[in-house]
Protein backbone atom coordinates (compact mmCIF):
# COMPACT_ATOMS: atom_id res chain seq x y z
CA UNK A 1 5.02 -34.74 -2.24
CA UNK A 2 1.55 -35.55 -0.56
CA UNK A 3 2.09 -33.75 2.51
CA UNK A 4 4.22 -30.76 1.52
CA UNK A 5 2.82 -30.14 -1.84
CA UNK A 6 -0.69 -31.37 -1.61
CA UNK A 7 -2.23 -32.04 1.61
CA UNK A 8 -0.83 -28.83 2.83
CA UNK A 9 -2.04 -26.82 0.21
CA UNK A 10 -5.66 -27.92 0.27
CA UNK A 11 -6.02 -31.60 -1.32
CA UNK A 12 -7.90 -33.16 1.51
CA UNK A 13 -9.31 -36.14 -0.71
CA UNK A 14 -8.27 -39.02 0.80
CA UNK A 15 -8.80 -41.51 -2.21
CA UNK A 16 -7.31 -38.73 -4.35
CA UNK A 17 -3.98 -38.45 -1.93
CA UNK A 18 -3.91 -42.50 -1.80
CA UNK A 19 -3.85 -42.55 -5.54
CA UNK A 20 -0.99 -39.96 -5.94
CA UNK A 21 1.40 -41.96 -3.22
CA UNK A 22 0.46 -45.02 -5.13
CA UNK A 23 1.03 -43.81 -8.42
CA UNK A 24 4.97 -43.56 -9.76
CA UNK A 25 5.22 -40.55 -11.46
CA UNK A 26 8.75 -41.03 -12.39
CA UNK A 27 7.72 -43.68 -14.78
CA UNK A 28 5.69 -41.62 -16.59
CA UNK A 29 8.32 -39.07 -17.19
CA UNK A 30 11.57 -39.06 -19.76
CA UNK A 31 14.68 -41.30 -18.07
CA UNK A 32 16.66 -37.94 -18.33
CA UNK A 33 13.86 -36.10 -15.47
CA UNK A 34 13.22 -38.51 -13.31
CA UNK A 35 15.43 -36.84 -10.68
CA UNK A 36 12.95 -34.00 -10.99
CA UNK A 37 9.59 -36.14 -10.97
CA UNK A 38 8.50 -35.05 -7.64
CA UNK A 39 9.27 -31.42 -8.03
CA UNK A 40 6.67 -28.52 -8.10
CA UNK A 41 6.04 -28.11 -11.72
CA UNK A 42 5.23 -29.33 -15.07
CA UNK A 43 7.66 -32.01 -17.03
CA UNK A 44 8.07 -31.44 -20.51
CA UNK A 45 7.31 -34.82 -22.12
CA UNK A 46 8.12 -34.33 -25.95
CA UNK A 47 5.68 -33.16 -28.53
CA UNK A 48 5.49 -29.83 -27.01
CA UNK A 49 3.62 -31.04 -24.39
CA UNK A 50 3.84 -31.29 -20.12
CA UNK A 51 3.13 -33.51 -17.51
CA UNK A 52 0.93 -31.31 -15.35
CA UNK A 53 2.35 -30.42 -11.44
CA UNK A 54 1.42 -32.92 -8.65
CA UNK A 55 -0.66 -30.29 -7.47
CA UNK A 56 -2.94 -30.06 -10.59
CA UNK A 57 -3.05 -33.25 -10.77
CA UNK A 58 -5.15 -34.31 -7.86
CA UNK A 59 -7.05 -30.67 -7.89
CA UNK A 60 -8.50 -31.80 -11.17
CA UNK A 61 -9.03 -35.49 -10.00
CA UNK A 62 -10.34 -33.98 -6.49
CA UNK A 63 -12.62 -31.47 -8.41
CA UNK A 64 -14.37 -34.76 -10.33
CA UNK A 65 -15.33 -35.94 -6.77
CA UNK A 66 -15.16 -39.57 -7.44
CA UNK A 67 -16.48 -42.37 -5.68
CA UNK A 68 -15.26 -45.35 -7.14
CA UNK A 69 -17.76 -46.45 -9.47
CA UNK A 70 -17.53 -43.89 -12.41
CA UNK A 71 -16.90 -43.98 -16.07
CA UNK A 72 -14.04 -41.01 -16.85
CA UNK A 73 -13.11 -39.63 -19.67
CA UNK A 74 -9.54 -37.51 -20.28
CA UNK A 75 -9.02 -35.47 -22.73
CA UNK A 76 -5.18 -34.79 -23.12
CA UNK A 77 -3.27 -38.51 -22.12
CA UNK A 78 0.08 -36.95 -22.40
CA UNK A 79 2.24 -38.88 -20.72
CA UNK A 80 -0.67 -41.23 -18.59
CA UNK A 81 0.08 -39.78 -15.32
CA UNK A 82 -3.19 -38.40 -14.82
CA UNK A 83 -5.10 -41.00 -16.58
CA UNK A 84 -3.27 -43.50 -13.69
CA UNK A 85 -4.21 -41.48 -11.35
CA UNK A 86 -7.73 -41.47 -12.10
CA UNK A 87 -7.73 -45.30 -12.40
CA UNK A 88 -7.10 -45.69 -9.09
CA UNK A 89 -10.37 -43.34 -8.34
CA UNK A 90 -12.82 -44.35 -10.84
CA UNK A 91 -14.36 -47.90 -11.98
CA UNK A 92 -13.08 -47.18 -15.93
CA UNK A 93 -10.89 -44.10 -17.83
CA UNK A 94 -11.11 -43.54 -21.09
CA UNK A 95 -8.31 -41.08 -21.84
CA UNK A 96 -7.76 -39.84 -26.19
CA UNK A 97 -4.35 -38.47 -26.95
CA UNK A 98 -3.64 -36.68 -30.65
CA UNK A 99 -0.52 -37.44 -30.34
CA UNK A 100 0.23 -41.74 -31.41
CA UNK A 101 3.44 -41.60 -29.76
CA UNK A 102 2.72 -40.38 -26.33
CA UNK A 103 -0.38 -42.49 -26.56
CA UNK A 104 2.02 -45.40 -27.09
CA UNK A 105 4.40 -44.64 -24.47
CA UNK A 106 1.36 -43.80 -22.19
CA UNK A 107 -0.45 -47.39 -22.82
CA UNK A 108 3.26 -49.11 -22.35
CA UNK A 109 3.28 -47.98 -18.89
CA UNK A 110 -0.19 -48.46 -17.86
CA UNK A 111 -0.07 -51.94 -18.90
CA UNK A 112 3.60 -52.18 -17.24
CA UNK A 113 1.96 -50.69 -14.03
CA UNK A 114 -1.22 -53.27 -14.30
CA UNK A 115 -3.81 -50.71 -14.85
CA UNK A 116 -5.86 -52.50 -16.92
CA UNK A 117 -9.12 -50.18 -16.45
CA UNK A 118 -7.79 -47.60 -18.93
CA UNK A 119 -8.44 -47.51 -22.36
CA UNK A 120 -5.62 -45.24 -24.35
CA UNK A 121 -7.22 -43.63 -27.88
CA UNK A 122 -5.45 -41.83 -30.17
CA UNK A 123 -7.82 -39.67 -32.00
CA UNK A 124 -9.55 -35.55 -31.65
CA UNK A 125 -10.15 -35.73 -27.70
CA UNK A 126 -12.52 -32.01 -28.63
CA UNK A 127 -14.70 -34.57 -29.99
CA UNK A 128 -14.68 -36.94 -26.84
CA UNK A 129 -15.81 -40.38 -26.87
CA UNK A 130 -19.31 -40.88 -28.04
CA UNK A 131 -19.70 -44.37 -28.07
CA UNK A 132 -19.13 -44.58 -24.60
CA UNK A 133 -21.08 -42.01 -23.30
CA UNK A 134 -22.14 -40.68 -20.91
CA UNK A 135 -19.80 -39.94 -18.79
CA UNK A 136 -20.07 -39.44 -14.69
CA UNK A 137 -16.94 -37.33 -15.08
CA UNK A 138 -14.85 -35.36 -17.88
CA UNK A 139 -11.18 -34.13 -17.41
CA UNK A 140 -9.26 -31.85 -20.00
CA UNK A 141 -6.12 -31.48 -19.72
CA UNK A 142 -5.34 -28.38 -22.14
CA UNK A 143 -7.30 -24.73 -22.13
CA UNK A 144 -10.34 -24.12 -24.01
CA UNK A 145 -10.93 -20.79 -25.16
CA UNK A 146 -14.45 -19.07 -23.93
CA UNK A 147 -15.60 -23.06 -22.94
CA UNK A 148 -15.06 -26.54 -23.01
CA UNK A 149 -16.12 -28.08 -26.02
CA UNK A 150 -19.97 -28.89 -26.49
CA UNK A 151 -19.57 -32.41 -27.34
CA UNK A 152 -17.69 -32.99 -24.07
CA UNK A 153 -20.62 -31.41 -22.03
CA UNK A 154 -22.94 -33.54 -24.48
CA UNK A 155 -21.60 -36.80 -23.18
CA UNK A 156 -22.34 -36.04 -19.49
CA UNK A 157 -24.13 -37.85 -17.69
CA UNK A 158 -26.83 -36.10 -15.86
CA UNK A 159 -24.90 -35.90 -12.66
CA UNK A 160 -21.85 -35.56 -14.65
CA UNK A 161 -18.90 -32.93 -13.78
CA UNK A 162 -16.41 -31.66 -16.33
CA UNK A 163 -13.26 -30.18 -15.46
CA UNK A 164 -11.38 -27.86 -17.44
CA UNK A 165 -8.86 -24.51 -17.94
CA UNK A 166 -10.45 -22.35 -19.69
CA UNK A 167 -8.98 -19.27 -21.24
CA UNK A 168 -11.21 -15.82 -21.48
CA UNK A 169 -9.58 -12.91 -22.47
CA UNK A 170 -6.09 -12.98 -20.82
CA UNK A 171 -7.79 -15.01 -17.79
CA UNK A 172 -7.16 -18.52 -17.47
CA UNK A 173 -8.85 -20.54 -15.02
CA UNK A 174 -9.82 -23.46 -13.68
CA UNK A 175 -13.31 -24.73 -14.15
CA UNK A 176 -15.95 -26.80 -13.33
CA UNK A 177 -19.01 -27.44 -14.92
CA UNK A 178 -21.92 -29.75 -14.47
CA UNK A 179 -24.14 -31.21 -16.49
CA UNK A 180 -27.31 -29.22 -15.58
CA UNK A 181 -25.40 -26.07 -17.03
CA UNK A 182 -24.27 -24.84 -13.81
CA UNK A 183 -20.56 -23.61 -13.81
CA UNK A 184 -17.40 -22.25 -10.94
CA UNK A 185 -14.26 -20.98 -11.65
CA UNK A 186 -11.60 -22.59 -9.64
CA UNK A 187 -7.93 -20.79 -9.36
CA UNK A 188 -5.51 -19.45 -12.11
CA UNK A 189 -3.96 -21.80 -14.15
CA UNK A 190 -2.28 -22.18 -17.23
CA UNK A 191 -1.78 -25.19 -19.23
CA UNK A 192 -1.33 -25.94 -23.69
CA UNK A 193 -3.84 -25.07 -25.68
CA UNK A 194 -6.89 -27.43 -26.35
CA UNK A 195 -6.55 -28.30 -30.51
CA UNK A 196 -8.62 -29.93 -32.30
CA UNK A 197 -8.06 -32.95 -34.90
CA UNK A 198 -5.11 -35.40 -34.95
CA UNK A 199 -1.55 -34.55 -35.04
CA UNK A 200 0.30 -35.50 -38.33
CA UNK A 201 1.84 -38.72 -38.22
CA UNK A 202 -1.01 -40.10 -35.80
């Protein structure tokens, strides 16, 4: 997977490709796809929702441009994948899922794993995290129409990067944005929609 569907393709990261061979995606998929964990494409992982493609993945965690010593947020846990690969890339994640039961399942493997430097909410992830802002980086994992949301871009920290699909008109891309307002669009991707509030049941 690293070499033929990252490295190959333009992840040149180092920390980002250690943290993707290090990182078990099968775990963080349904027992009946783990034959198809390292494939090139999403997972559906219940809920209507995906795990993202390898590739993805680390763009969006190589986009963040981590050092080490960073406070993370994720918007969109899903499954956790992402949120473990950002642990391994960041001091501290803070990742909010609407959805209690893939937050559950998430948390049970992260703790399984040992990757006690994430903390798994269930809650409205449009609304981010104030009480631990600000963030050096933000990561959604779902499209925003027109822009991310402004109380994600709020809880930047002045050097802070947010990453995010965004969806304007029938164009979805890509994007990064940083905290002094400045913004580039990335490459075509699509992903589920960005909603707001907390699924039923949660």
């Amino acid at each position: 997977m690293v070499e033929r569907q990252l490295r190959r393709r333009g992840i040149s990261n180092e920390r980002v490709l250690q943290a993707m061979e290090e990182v078990p995606r099968e775990l963080f998929v349904p027992l009946e796809l783990r034959g198809q964990a390292y494939r090139d494409g999403a997972l559906r992982i219940g809920e209507g929702q995906t795990i993202s493609q390898p590739w993805i993945v680390a763009a969006m965690t190589s986009l963040l441009d981590l050092s080490g010593d960073e406070l993370v947020l994720e918007v969109g846990t899903g499954s956790g994948y992402g949120a473990a690969v950002l642990s391994r890339c960041c001091r501290e994640v803070v990742t909010i899922e609407r959805f209690a039961s893939l937050a559950d399942g998430a948390r049970s493997v992260l703790r399984e794993l040992g990757y006690a430097n994430v903390e798994v909410r269930v809650g409205d992830g449009s609304k981010g995290a104030p009480d631990r802002a600000p963030f050096n980086g933000v990561s959604v994992t779902a499209t925003a129409v027109g822009g991310p949301p402004i109380a994600l871009l709020q809880q930047l920290a002045p050097d802070g990067v947010l990453v995010c699909p965004v969806r304007r008109g029938n164009d979805e891309r890509l994007m990064r944005f940083h905290a002094d307002g400045r913004s580039e669009a990335m490459v075509p991707v699509r992903f589920v929609p960005l909603v707001e509030g907390i699924a039923d049941g949660a």
